[in-house]
Protein backbone atom coordinates (compact mmCIF):
# COMPACT_ATOMS: atom_id res chain seq x y z
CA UNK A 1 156.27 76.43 125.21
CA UNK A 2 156.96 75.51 121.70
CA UNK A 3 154.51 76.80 119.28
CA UNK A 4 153.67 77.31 115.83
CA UNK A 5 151.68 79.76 114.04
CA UNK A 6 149.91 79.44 110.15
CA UNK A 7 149.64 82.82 108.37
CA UNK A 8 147.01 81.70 105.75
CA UNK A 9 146.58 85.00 104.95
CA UNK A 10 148.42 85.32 101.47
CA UNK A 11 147.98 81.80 101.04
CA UNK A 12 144.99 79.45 101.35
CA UNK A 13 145.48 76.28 102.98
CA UNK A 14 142.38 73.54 102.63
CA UNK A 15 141.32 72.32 106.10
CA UNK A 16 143.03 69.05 105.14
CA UNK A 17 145.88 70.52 105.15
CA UNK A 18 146.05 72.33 108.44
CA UNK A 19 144.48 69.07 110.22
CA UNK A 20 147.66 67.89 109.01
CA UNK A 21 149.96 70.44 110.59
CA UNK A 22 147.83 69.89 113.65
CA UNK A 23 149.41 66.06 113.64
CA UNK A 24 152.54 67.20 113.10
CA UNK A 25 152.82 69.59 115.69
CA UNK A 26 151.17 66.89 118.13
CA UNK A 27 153.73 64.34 117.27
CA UNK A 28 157.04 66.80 118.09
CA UNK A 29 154.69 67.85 121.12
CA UNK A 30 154.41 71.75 119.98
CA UNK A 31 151.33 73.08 122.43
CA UNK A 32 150.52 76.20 121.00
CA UNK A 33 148.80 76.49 117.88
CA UNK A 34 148.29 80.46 116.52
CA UNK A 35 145.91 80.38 113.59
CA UNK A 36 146.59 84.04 112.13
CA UNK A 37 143.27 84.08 109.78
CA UNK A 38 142.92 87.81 109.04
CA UNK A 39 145.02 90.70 109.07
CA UNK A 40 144.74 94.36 107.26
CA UNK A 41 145.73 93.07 103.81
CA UNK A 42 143.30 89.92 103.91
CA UNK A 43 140.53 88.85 105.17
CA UNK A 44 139.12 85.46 104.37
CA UNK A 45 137.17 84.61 107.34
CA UNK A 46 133.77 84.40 106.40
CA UNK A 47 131.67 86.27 109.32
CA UNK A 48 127.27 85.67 109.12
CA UNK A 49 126.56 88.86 110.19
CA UNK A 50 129.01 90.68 108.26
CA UNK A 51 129.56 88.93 105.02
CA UNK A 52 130.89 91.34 102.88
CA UNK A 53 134.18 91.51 105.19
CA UNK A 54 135.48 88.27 103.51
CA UNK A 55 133.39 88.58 99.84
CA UNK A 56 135.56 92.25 99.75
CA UNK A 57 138.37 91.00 101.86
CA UNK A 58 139.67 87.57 100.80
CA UNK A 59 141.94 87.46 97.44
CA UNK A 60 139.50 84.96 96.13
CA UNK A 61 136.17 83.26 97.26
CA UNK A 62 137.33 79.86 97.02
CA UNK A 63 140.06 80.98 99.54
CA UNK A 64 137.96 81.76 102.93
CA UNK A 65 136.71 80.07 106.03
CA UNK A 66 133.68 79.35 107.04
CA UNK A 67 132.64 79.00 110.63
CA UNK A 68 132.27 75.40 110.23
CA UNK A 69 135.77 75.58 108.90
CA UNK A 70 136.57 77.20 111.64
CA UNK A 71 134.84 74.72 114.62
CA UNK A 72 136.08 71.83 112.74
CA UNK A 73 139.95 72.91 113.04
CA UNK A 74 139.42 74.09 116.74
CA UNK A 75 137.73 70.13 117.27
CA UNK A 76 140.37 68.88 115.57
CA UNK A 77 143.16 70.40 117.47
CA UNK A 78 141.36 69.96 120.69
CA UNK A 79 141.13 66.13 119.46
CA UNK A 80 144.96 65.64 119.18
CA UNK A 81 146.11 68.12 121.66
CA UNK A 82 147.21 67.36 124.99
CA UNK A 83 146.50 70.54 126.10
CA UNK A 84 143.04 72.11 126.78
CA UNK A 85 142.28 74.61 123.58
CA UNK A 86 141.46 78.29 124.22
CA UNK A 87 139.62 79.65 121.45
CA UNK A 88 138.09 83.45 121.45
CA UNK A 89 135.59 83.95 119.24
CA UNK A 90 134.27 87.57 118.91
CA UNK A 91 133.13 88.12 115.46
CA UNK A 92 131.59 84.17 114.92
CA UNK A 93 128.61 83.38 116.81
């Protein structure tokens, strides 16, 4: 299966932007979409019940992702997928 994965973490992407990658990869039919959000050397995903893991981790605040960030992109790629979207969420809820 084709796939394509987005390393945002040395560089920020707005949502916008990734929604757009999302068409892309729908219209060359690429299934697999690997969202690599945080790593050991960044970490802008904004958690509730741990927010100091993206105010210390991320290289800027105006560079993280919120959880409604985060829904939005996974509704968006379920929207203009073909494929059902498999989504783990252990650290957001």
């Amino acid at each position: 299966m084709p796939d394509e994965a987005l390393s945002i973490l040395h560089n920020s992407f707005p949502v916008k932007d990734i929604f757009r990658t999302l068409d892309a990869m729908s219209y060359v039919k690429m299934t697999m979409f690997h969202w690599h959000i945080v790593d050991s050397q960044s970490f802008p995903l904004v958690v509730t019940n741990y927010p100091e893991l993206s105010e210390k981790g991320a290289y800027s605040q105006s560079m993280v992702y919120t959880p409604h960030d985060v829904q939005m992109v996974v509704s968006y790629a379920a929207a203009v997928s073909d494929k059902s979207i498999r989504y783990r969420d252990p650290l957001i809820s």
